[in-house]
C-alpha atoms as a PDB file:
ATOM      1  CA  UNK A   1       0.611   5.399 -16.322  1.00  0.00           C
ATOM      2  CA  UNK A   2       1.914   8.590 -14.896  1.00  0.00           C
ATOM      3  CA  UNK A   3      -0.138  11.495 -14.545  1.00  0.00           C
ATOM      4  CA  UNK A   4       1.695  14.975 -15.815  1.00  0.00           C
ATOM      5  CA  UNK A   5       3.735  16.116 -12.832  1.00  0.00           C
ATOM      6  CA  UNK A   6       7.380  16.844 -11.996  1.00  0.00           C
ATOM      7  CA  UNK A   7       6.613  13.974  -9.551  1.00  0.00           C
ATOM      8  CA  UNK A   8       6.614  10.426 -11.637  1.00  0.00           C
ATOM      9  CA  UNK A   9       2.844   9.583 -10.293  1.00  0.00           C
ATOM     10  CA  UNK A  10       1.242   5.888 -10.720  1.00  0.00           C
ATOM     11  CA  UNK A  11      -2.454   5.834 -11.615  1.00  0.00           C
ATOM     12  CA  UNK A  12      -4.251   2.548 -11.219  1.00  0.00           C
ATOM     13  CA  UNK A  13      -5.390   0.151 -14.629  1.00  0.00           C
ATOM     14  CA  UNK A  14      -8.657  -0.175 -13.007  1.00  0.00           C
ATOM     15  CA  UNK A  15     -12.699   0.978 -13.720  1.00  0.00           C
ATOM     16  CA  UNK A  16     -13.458   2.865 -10.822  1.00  0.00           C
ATOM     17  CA  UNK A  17     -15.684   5.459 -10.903  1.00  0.00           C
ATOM     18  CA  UNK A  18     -14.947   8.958 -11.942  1.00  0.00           C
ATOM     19  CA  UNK A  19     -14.502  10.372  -8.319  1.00  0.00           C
ATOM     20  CA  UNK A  20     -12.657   7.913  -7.341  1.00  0.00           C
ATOM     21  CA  UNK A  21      -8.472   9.162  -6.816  1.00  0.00           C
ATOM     22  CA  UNK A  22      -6.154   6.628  -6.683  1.00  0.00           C
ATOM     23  CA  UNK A  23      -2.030   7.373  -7.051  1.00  0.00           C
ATOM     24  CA  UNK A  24       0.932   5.447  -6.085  1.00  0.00           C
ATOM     25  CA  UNK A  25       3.973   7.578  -5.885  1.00  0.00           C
ATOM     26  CA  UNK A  26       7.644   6.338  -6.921  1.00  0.00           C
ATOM     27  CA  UNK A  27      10.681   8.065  -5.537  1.00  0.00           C
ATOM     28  CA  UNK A  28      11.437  10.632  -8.739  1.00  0.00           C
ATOM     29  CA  UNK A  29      12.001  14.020  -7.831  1.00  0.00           C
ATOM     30  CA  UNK A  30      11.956  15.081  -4.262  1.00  0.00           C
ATOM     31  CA  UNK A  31      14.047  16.891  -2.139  1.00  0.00           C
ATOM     32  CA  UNK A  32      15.562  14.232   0.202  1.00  0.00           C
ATOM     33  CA  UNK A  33      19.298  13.192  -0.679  1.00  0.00           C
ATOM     34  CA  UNK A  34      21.473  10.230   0.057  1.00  0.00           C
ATOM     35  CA  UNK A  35      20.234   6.691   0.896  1.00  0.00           C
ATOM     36  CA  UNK A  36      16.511   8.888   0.775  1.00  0.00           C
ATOM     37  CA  UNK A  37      17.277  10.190  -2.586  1.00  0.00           C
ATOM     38  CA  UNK A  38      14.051  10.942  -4.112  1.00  0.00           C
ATOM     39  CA  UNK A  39      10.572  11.857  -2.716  1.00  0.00           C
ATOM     40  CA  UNK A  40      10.965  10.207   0.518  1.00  0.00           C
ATOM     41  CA  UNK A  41       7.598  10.561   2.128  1.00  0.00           C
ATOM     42  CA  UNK A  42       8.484   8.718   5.095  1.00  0.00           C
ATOM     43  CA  UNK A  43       9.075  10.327   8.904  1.00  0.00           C
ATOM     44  CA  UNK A  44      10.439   7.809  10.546  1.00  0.00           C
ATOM     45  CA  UNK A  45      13.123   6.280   8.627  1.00  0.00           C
ATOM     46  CA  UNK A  46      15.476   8.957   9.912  1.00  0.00           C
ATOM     47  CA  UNK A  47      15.734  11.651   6.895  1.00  0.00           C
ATOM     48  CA  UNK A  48      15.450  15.144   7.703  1.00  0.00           C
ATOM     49  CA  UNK A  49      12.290  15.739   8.842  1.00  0.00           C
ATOM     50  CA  UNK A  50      11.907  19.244   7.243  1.00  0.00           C
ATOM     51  CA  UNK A  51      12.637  17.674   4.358  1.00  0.00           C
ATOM     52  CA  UNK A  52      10.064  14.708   4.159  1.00  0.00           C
ATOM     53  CA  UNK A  53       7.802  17.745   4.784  1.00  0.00           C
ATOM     54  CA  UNK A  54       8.501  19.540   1.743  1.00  0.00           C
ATOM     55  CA  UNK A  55       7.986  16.213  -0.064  1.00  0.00           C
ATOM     56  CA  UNK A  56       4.577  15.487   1.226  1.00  0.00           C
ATOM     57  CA  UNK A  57       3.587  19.065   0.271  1.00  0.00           C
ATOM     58  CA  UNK A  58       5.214  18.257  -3.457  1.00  0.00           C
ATOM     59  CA  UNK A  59       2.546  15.257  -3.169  1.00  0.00           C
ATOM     60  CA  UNK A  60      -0.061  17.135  -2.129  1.00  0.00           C
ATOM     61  CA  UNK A  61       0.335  20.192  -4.689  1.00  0.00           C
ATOM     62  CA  UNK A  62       0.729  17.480  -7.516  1.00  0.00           C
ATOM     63  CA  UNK A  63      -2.539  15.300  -6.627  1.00  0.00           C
ATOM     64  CA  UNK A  64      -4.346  18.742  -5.524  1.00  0.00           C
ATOM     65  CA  UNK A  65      -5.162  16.740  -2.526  1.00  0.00           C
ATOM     66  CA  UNK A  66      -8.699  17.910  -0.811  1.00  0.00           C
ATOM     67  CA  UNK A  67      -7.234  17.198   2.496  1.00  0.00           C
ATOM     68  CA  UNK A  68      -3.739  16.033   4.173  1.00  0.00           C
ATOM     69  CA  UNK A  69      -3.626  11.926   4.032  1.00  0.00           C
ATOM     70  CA  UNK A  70      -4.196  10.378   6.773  1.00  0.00           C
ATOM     71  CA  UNK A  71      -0.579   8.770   7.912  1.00  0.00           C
ATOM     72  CA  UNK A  72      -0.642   5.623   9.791  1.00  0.00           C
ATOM     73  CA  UNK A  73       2.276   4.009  12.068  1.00  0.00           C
ATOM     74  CA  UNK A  74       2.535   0.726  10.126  1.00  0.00           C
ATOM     75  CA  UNK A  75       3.021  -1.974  12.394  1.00  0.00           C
ATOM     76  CA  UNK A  76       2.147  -5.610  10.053  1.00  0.00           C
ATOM     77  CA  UNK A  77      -1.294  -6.413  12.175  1.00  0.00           C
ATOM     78  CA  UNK A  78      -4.019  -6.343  10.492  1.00  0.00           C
ATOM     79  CA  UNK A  79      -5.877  -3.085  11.900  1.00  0.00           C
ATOM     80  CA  UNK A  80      -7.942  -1.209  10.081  1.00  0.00           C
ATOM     81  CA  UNK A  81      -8.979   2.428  10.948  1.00  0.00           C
ATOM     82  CA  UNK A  82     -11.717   4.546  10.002  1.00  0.00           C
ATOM     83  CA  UNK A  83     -10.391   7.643   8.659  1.00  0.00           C
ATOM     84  CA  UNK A  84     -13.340   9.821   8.591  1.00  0.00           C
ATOM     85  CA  UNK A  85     -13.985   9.289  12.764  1.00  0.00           C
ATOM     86  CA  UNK A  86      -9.860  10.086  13.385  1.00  0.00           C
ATOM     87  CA  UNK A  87      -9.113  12.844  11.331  1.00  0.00           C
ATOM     88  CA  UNK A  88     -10.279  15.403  13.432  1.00  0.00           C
ATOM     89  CA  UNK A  89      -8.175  18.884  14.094  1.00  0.00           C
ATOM     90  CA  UNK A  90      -4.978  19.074  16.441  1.00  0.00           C
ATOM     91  CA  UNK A  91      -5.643  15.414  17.576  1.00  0.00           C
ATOM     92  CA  UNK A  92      -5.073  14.416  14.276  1.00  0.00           C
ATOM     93  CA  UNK A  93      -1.896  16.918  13.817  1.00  0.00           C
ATOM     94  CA  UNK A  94      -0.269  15.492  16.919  1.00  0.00           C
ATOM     95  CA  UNK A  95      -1.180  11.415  17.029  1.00  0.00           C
ATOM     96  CA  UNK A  96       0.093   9.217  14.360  1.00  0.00           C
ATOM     97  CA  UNK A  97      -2.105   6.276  14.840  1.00  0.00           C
ATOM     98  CA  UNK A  98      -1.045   2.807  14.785  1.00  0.00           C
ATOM     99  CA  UNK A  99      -2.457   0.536  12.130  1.00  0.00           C
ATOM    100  CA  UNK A 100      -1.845  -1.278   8.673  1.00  0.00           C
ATOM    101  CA  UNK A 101      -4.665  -0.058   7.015  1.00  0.00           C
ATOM    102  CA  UNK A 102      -7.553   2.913   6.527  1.00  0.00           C
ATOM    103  CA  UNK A 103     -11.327   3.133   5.082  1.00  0.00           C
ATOM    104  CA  UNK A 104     -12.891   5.953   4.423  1.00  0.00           C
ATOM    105  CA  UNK A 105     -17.002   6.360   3.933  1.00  0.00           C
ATOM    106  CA  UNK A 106     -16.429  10.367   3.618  1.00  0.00           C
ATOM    107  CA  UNK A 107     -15.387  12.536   0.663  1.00  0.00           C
ATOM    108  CA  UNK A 108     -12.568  13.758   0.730  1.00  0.00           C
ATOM    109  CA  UNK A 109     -10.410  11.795   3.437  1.00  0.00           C
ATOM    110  CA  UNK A 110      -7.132  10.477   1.878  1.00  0.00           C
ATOM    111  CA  UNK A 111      -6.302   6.881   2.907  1.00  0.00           C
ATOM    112  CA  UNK A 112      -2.878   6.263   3.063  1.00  0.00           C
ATOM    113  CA  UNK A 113      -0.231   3.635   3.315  1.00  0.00           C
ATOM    114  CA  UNK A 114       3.708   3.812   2.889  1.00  0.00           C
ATOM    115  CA  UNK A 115       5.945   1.024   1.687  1.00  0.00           C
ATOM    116  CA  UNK A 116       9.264  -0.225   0.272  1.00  0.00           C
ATOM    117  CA  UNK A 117       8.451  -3.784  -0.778  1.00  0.00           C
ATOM    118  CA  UNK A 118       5.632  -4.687   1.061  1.00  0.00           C
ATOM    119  CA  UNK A 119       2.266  -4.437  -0.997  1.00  0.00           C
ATOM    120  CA  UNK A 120      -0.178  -1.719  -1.263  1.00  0.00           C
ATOM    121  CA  UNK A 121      -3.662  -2.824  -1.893  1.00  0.00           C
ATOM    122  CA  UNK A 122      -6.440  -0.033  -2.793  1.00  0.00           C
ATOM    123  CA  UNK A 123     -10.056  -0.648  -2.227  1.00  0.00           C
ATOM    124  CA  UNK A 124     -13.122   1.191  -3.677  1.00  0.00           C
ATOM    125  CA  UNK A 125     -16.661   0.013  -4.234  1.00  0.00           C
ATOM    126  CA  UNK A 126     -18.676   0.426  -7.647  1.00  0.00           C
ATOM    127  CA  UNK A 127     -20.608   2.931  -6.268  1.00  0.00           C
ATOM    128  CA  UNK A 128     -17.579   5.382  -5.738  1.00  0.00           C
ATOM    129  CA  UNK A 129     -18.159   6.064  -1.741  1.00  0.00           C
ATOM    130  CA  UNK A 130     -16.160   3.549  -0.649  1.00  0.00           C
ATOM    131  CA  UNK A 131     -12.162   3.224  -0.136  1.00  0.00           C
ATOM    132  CA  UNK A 132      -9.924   1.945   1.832  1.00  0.00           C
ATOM    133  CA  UNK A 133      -5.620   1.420   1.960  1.00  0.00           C
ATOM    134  CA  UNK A 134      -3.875  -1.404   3.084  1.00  0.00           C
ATOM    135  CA  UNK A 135      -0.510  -2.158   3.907  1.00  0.00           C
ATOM    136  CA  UNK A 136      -0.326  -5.829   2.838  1.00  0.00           C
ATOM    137  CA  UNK A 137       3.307  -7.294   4.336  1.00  0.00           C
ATOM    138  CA  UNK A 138       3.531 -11.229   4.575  1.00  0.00           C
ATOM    139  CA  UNK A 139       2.959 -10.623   8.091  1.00  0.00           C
ATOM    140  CA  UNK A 140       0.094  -8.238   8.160  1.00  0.00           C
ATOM    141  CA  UNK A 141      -1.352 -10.328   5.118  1.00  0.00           C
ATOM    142  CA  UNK A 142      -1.306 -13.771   7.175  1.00  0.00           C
ATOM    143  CA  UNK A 143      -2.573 -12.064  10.266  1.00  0.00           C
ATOM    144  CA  UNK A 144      -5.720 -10.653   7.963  1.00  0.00           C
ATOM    145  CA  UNK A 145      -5.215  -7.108   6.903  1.00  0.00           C
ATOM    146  CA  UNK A 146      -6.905  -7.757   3.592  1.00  0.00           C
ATOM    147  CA  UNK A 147     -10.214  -9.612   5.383  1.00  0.00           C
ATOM    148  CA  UNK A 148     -10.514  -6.458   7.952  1.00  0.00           C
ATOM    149  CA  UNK A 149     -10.308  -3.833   5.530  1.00  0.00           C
ATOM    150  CA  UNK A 150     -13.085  -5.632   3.645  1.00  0.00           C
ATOM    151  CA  UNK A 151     -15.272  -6.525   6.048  1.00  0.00           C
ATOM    152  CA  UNK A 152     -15.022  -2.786   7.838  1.00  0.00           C
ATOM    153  CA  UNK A 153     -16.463  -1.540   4.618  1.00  0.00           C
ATOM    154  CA  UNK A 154     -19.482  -2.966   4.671  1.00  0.00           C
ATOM    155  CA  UNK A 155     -20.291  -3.919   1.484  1.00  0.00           C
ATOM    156  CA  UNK A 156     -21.026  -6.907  -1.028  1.00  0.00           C
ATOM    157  CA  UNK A 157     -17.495  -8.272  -2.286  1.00  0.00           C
ATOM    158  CA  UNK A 158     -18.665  -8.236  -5.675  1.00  0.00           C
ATOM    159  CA  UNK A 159     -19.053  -4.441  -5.550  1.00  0.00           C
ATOM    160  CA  UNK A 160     -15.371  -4.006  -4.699  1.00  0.00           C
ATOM    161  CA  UNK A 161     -12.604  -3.751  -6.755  1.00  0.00           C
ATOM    162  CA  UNK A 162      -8.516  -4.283  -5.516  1.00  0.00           C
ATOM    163  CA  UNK A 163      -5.609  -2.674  -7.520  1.00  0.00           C
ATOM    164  CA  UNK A 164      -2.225  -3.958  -5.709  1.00  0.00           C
ATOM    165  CA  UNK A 165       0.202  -1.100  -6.136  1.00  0.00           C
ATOM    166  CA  UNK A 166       4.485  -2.105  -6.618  1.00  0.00           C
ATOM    167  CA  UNK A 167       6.064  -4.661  -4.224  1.00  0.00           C
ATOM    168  CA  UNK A 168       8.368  -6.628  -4.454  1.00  0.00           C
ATOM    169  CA  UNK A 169       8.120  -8.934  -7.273  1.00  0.00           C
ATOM    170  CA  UNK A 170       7.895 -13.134  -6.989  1.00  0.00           C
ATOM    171  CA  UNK A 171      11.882 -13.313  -7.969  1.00  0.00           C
ATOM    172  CA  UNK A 172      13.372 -11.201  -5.262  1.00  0.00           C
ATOM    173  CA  UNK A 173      11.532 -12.154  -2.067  1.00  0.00           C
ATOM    174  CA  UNK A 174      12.852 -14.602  -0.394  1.00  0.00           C
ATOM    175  CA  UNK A 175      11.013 -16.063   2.612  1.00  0.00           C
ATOM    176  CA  UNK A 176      11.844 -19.165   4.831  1.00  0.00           C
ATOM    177  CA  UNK A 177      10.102 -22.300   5.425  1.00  0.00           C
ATOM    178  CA  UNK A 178       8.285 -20.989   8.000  1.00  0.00           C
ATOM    179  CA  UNK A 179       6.048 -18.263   5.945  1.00  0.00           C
ATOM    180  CA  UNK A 180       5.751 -20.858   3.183  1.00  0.00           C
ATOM    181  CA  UNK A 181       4.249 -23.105   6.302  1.00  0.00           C
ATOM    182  CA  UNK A 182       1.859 -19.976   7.621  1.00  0.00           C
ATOM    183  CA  UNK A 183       0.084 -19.280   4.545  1.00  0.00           C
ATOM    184  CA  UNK A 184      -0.358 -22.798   3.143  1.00  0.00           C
ATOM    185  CA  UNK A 185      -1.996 -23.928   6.471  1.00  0.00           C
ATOM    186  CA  UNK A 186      -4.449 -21.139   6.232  1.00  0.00           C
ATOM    187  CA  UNK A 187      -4.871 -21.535   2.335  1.00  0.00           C
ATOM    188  CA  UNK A 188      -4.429 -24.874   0.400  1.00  0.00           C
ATOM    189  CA  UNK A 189      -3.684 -22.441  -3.021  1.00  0.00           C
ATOM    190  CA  UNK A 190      -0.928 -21.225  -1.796  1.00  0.00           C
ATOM    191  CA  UNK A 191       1.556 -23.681  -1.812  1.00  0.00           C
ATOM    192  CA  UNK A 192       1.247 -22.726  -5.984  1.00  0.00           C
ATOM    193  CA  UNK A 193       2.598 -19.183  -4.699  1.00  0.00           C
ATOM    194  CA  UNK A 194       6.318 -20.563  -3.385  1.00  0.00           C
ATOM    195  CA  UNK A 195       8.803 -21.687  -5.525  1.00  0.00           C
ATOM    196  CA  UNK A 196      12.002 -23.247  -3.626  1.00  0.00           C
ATOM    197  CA  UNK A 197      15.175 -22.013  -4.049  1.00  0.00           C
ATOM    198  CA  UNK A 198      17.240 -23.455  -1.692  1.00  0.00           C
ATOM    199  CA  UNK A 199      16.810 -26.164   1.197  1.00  0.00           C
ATOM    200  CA  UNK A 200      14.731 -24.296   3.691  1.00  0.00           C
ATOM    201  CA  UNK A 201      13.708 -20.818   1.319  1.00  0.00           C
ATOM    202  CA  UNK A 202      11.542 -20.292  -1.419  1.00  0.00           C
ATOM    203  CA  UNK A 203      10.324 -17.237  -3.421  1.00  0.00           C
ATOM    204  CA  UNK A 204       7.408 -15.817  -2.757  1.00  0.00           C
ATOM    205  CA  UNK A 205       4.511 -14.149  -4.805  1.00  0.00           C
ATOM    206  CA  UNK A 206       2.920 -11.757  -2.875  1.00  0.00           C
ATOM    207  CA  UNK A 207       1.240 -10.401  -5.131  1.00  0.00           C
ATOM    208  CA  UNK A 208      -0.474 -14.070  -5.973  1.00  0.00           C
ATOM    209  CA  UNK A 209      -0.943 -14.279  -1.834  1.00  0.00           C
ATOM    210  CA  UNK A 210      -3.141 -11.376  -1.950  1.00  0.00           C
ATOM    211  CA  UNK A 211      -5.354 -12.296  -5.261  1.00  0.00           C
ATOM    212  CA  UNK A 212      -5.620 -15.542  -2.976  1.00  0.00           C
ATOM    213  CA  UNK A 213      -6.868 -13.540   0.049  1.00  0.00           C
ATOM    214  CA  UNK A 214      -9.046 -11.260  -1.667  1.00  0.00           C
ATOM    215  CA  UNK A 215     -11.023 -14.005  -3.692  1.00  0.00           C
ATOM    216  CA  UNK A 216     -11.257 -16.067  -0.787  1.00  0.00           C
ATOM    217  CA  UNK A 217     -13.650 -12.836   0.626  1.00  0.00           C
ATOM    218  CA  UNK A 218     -15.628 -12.623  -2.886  1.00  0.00           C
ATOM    219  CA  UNK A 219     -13.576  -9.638  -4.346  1.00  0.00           C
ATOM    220  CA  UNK A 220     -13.111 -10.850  -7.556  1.00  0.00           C
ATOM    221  CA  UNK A 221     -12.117  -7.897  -9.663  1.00  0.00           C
ATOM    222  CA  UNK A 222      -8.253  -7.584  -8.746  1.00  0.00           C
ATOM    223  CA  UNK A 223      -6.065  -5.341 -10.884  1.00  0.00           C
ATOM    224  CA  UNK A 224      -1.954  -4.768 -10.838  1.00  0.00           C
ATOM    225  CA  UNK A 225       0.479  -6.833  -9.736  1.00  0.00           C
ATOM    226  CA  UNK A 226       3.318  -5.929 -12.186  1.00  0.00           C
ATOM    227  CA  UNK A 227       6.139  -4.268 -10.511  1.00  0.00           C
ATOM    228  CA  UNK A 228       8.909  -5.361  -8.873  1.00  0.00           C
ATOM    229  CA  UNK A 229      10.339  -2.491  -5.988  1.00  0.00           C
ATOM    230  CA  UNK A 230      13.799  -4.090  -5.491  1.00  0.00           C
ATOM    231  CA  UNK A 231      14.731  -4.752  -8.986  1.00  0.00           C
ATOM    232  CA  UNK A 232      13.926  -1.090  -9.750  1.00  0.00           C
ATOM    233  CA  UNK A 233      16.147   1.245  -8.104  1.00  0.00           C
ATOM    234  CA  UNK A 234      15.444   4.097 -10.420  1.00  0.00           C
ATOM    235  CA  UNK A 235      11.955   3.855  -9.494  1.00  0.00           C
ATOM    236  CA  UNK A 236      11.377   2.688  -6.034  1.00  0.00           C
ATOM    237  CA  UNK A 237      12.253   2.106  -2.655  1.00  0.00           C
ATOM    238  CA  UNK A 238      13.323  -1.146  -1.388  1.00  0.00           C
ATOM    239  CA  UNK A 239      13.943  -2.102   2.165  1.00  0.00           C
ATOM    240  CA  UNK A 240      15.666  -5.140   0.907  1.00  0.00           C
ATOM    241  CA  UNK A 241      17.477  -4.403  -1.254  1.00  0.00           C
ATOM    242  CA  UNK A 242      19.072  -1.341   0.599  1.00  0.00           C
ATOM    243  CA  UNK A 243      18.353  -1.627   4.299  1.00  0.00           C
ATOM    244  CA  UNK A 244      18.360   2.351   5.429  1.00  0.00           C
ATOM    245  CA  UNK A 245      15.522   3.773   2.434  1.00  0.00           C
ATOM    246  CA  UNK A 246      12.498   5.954   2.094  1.00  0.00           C
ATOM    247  CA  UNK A 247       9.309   5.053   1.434  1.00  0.00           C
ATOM    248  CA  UNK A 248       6.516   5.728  -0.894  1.00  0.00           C
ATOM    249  CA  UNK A 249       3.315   6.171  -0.434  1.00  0.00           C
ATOM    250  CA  UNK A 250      -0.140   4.681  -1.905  1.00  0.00           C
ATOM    251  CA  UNK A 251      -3.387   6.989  -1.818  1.00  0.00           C
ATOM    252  CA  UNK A 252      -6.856   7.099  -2.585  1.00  0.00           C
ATOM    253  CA  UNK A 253     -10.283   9.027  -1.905  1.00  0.00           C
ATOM    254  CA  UNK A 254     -13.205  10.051  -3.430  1.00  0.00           C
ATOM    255  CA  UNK A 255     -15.132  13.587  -4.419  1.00  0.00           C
END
């Protein structure tokens, strides 16, 4: 569902409260041009940096965003930051912090997470005061992104909801023996989540990985999990599928 905007805008199939905000962008419109063609929102994937500027503004103006999101250097660990303690004047304007993931306990702080295949996961609690982004690679989600970002909220699992935002999708990510190995030693269930393909590789359901990681903390109420980033050029990034890319971005916050 896309909310009325130049900007082709992705609003969560979820029941979160009212003041809850919750977008995924896709790379429509924009101002960046060749292999970043679109609404590149990314900084370091070597477009123009004036340019990714104008784009995050285009984001902003469009979502009428209470505050600028708070940008994380993804690095697939499984940190999760506190947005409401780091976004704090010209610190915040000159440090990109390093992490996979943000909560926020505040109104009006914008988590946010960037990605072109790996999985966006938003968190908010029933209550609406509650949220929290995660950037939810194979890597970051074996090392326990999801668990962190959970746990630093502080709340009963069954309060929380999850909406996983586009990734790539269980026919197009291939994966070798060796992540199969990872995740089925620290879950039994997801053996079910790998289908081989080839001596050695299988294709893997990330999406189905994280329903597995969130249930296994009590979140039960899990939403998305129907797009596919590198079979959808049109639409998305995908580091995959075209190496040098943009990124888009996943927010959310509440009023």
């Amino acid at each position: 569902m896309a909310i009325k905007s130049k900007l082709h805008l992705i609003t969560p199939n979820w029941p979160a409260p009212d003041n809850i905000h919750a977008f995924s962008s896709t790379r429509v419109a924009g101002e960046s041009q060749g292999v970043y063609a679109g609404l590149n929102l990314a900084q370091h994937v070597g477009d123009d940096s004036q340019t990714v500027e104008k784009n995050r503004r285009q984001l902003s103006s469009a979502l009428h965003l209470p505050n600028e999101p708070f940008w994380l250097n993804q690095v697939h660990q499984a940190t999760a930051l506190n947005s409401s303690t780091q976004q704090n004047g010209q610190e915040r304007r000159t440090t990109v912090p390093s992490a996979d993931a943000s909560f926020s306990l505040q109104a009006n702080h914008v988590c946010a997470v960037m990605t072109a295949d790996c999985l966006p996961v938003l968190l908010c609690n029933s209550q609406g005061d509650k949220v929290s982004a995660i950037h939810a690679g194979w890597r970051g989600l074996a090392e326990g992104v999801i668990e962190n970002s959970v746990a630093a909220l502080n709340e009963r699992p069954g309060r929380l909801m999850a909406w996983l935002g586009p990734a790539i999708g269980p026919q197009a990510f291939e994966v070798g023996e060796e992540v199969r190995d990872i995740f089925v030693e620290k879950f039994a269930l997801a053996e079910a989540a790998f289908i081989q393909n080839k001596p050695g590789h299988y294709l893997a359901d990330i999406y189905q990985l994280a329903r597995l990681v969130l249930s296994s903390v009590g979140v039960k109420a899990i939403y998305g999990g129907e797009y596919c980033t590198f079979n959808d050029a049109n639409h998305f990034y995908s580091y995959r599928r075209d190496g040098t890319t943009g990124r888009q971005a996943s927010l959310i916050w509440f009023s």
